[in-house]
Protein backbone atom coordinates (compact mmCIF):
# COMPACT_ATOMS: atom_id res chain seq x y z
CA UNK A 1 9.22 89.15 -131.83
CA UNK A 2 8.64 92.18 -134.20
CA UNK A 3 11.67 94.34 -133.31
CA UNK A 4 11.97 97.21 -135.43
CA UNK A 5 15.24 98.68 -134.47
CA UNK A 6 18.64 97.21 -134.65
CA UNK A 7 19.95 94.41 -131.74
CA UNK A 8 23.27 95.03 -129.29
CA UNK A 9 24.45 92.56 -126.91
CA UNK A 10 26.14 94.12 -124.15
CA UNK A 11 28.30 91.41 -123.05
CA UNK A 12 30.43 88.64 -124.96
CA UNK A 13 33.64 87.19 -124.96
CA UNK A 14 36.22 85.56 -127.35
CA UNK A 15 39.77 84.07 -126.93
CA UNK A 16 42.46 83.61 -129.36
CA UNK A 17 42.10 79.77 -129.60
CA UNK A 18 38.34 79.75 -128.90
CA UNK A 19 38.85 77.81 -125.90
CA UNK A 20 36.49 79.28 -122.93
CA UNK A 21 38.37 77.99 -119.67
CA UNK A 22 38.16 74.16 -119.18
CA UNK A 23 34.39 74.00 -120.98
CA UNK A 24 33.62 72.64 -124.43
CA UNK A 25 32.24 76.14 -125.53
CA UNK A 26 33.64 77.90 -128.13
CA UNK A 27 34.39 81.50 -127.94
CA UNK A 28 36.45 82.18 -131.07
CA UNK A 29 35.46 85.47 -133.43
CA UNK A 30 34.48 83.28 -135.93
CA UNK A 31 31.34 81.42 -134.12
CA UNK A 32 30.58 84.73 -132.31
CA UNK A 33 30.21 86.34 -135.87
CA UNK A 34 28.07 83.65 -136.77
CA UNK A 35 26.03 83.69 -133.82
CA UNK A 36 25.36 87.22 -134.19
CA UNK A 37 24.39 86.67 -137.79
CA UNK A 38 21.69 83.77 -137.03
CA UNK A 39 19.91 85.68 -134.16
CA UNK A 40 19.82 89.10 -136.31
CA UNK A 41 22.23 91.17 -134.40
CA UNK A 42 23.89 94.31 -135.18
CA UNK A 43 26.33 94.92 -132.97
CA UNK A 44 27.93 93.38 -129.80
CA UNK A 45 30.25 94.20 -126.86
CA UNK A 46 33.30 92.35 -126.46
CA UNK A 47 35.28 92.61 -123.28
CA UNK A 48 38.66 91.51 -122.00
CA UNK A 49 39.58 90.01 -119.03
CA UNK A 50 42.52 91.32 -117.16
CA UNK A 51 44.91 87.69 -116.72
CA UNK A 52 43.25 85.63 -119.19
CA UNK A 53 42.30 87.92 -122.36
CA UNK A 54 44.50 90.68 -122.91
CA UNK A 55 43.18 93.83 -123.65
CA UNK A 56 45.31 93.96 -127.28
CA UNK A 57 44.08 91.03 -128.51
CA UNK A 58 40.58 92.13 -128.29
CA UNK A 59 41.03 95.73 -129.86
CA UNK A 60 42.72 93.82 -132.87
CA UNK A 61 39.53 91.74 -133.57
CA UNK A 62 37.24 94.81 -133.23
CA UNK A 63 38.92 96.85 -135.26
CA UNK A 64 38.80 94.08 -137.68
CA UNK A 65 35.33 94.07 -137.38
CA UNK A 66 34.89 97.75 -136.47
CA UNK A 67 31.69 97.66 -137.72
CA UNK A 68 30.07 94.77 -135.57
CA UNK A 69 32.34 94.81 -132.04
CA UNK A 70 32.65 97.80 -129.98
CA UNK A 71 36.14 97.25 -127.40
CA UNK A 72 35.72 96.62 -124.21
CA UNK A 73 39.33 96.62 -122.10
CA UNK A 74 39.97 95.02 -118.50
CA UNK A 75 42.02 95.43 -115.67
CA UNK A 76 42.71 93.41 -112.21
CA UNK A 77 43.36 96.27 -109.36
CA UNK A 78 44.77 93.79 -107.00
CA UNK A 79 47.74 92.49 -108.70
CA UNK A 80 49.47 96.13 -108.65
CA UNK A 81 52.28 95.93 -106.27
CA UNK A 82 51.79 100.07 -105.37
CA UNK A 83 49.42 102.74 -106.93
CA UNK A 84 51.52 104.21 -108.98
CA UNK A 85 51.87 101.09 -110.94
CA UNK A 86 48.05 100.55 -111.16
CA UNK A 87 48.18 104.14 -112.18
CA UNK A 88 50.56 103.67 -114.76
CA UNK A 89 48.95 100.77 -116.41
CA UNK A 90 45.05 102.37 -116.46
CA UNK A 91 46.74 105.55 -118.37
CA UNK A 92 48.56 103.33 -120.82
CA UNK A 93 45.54 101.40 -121.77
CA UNK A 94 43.59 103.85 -122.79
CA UNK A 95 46.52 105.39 -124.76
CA UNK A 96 46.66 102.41 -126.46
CA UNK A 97 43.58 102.07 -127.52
CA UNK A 98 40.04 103.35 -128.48
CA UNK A 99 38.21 101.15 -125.32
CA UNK A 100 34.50 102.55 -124.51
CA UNK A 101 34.34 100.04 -121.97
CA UNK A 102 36.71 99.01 -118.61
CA UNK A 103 35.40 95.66 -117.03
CA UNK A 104 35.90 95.41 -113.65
CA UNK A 105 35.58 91.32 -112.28
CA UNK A 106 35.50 91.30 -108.39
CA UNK A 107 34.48 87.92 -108.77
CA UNK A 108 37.30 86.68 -111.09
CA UNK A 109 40.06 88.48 -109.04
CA UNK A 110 38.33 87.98 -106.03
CA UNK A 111 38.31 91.27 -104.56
CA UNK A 112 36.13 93.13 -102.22
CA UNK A 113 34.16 96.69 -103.54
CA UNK A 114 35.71 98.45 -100.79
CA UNK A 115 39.25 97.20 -101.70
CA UNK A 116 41.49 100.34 -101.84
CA UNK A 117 43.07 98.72 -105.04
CA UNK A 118 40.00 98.58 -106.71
CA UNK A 119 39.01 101.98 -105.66
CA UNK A 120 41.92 103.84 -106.99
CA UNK A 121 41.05 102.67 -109.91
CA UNK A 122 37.90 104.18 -110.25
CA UNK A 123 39.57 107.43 -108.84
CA UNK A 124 42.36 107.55 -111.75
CA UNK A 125 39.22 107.47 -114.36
CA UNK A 126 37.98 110.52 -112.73
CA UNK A 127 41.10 112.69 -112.34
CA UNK A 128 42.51 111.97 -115.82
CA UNK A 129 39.12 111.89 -117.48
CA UNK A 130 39.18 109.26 -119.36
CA UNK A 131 35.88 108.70 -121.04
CA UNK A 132 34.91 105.09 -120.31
CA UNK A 133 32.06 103.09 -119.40
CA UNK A 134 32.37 100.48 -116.28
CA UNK A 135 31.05 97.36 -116.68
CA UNK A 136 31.05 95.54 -113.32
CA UNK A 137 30.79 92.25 -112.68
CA UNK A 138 27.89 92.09 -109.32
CA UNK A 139 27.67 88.48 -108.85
CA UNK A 140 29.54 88.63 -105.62
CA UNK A 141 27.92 85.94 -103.45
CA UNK A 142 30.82 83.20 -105.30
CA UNK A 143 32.71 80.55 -103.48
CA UNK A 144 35.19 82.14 -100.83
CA UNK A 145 33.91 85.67 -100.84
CA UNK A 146 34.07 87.54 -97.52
CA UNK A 147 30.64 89.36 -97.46
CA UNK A 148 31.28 92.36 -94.97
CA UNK A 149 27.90 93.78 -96.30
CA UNK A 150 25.46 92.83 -98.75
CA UNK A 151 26.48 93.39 -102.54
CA UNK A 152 24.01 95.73 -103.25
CA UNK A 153 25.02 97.77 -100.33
CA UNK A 154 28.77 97.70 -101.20
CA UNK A 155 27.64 98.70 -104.70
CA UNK A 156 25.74 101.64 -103.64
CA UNK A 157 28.34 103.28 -102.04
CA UNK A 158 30.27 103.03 -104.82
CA UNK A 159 27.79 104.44 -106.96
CA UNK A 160 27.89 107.10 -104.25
CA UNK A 161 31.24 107.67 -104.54
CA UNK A 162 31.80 107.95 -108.29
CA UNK A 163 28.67 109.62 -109.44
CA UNK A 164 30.41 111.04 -112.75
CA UNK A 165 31.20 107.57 -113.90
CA UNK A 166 28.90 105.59 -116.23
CA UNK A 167 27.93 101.94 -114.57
CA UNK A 168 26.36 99.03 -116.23
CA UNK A 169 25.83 96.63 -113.76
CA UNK A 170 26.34 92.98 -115.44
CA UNK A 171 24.30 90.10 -114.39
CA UNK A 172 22.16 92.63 -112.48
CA UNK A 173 23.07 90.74 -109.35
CA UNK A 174 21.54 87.38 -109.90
CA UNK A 175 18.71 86.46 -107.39
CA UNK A 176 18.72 89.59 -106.10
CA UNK A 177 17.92 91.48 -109.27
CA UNK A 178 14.39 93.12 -107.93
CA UNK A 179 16.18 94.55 -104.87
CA UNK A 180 19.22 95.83 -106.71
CA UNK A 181 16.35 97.19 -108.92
CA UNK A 182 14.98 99.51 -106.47
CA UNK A 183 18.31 100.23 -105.01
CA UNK A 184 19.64 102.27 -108.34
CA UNK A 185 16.21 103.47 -109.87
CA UNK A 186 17.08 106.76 -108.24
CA UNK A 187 20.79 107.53 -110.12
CA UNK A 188 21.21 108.47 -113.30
CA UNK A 189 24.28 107.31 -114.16
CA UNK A 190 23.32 103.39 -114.28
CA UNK A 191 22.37 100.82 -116.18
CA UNK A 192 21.50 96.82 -115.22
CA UNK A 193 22.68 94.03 -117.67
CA UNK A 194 20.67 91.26 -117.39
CA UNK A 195 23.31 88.77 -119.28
CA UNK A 196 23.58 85.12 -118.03
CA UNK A 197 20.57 85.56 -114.90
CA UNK A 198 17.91 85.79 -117.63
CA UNK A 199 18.93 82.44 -118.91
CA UNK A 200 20.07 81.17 -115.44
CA UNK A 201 16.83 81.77 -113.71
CA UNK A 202 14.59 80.79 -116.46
CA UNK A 203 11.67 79.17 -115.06
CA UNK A 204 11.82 80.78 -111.28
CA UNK A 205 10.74 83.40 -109.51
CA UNK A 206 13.18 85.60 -110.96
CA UNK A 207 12.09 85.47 -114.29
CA UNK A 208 8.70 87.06 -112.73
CA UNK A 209 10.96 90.03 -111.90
CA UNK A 210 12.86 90.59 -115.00
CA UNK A 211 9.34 90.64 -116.93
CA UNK A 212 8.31 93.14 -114.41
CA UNK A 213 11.53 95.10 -114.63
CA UNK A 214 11.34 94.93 -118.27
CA UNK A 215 7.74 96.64 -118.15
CA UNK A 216 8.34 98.87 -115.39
CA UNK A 217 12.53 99.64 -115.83
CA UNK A 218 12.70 99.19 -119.49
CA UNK A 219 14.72 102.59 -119.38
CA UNK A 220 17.37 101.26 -116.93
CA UNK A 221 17.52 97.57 -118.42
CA UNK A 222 20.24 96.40 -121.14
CA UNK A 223 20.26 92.83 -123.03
CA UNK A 224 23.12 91.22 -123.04
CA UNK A 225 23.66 87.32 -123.72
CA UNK A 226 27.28 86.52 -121.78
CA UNK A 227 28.54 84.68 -125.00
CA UNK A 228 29.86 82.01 -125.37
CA UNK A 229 28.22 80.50 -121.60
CA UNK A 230 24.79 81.48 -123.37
CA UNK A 231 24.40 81.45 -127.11
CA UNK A 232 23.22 84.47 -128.63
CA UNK A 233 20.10 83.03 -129.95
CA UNK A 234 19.27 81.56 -126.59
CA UNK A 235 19.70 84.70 -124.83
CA UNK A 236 17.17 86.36 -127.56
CA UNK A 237 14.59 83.39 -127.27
CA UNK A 238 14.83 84.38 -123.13
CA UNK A 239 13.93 87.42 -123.69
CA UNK A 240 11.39 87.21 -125.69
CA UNK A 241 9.70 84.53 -123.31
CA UNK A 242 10.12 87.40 -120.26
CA UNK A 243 8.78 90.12 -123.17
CA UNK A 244 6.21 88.86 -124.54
CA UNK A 245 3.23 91.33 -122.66
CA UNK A 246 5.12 94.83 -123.35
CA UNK A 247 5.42 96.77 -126.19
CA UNK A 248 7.66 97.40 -129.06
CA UNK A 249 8.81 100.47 -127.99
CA UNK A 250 10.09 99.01 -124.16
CA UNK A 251 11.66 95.78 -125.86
CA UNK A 252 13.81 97.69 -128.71
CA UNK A 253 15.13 100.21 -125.33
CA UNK A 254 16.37 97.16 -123.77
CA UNK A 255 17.26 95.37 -127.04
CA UNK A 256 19.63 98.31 -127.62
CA UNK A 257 18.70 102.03 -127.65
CA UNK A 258 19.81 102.22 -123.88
CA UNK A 259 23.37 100.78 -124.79
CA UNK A 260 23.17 102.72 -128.05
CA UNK A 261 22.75 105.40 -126.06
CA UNK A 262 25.66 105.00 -123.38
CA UNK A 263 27.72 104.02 -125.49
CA UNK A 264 27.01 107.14 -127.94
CA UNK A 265 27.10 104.79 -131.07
């Protein structure tokens, strides 16, 4: 492919046992390691995911690896009896620990963008300024959802709402990646991960926009594989298929200087 500058995925997960939910992929530190080490990458994010992978248990295997993983912590806003408790648990984690990421999974804990919970949240990062990155989950067409507008409008107003916080955008909203495209262009403050719909869309119509994106956004675009659903390598050969007309310079932004960046690595 010809990159000349160091690789970052901005999205990957491991578990203690290696087990990934009921699937036969393996998400242990060990094969994530390896992965990264076939496919040529530098560094990766790993996140937590608030009920299934606690937040501790990540930070120890970074730190082990301080030179490879960069934290990422998690939290579910809806399982907080009051406020205060929500607000008492966002403070401790990040006294705790060195996170540079918060993922936020709608989707997972099946709650709605304009959920008060979820909200408050995002409030308590602004008034104790914690310096964090969101990454939020935008896939929010799943099974069961109540859709009382369309996820790109729900995520606009948030973006409204919080324009001091730093957003990546995971999954860039599936299908809908062009529109949510257009939607953001305009705020500074964002960036769209194109983890898991790269691979997922392979072949459609949607892989016609993320080569256009990647040409015409390549300064709001991040790569990011979604380990261990998508192997690292895979993720990489998908990219380079959607790449393959734009230049050096566009591919290594997306490949990592715009995480880099963020991230202030």
């Amino acid at each position: 492919m010809g990159i000349t500058h160091m690789i970052v995925d901005s999205l990957t997960h491991i578990t203690p046992n290696g087990r990934w939910f009921s699937t036969a992929y393996d998400a242990s530190t060990r094969t994530l390691l390896q992965q990264m080490d076939n496919a040529g990458l530098e560094r990766a994010v790993v996140v937590a995911l608030a009920d299934y992978i606690e937040n501790e248990f990540v930070l120890s295997e970074c730190i082990k690896h301080s030179d490879r993983l960069i934290p990422g912590a998690s939290i579910n806003p809806i399982k907080y009896k009051n406020l205060n408790d929500a607000s008492v648990q966002i403070k401790a984690i990040f006294e705790k620990g060195d996170y540079k990421i918060l993922k936020l999974h709608p989707r997972l804990h099946k709650y709605d963008l304009s959920d008060f919970r979820f909200l408050h949240i995002l409030n308590e990062v602004v008034e104790n300024k914690i310096k964090v990155n969101i990454w939020l989950d935008t896939l929010l067409r799943y099974p069961g959802a109540i859709i009382r507008t369309s996820p790109i409008d729900a995520i606009r107003r948030v973006l409204e709402q919080f324009p001091s916080i730093n957003f990546v955008l995971l999954h860039a909203c599936g299908p809908e990646i062009l529109n949510l495209a257009e939607s953001i262009r305009g705020y500074n403050n964002v960036l769209i991960d194109v983890s898991y719909t790269m691979h997922r869309f392979i072949g459609s119509s949607v892989a016609l926009d993320l080569s256009f994106l990647f040409d015409k956004l390549d300064k709001k675009i991040i790569f990011g594989s979604d380990f261990p659903e998508v192997s690292i390598m895979q993720a990489l050969d998908d990219f380079t298929l959607l790449s393959k007309s734009i230049s050096l310079e566009k591919q290594n932004r997306i490949l990592c200087n715009n995480l880099l960046t963020l991230l202030n690595v």
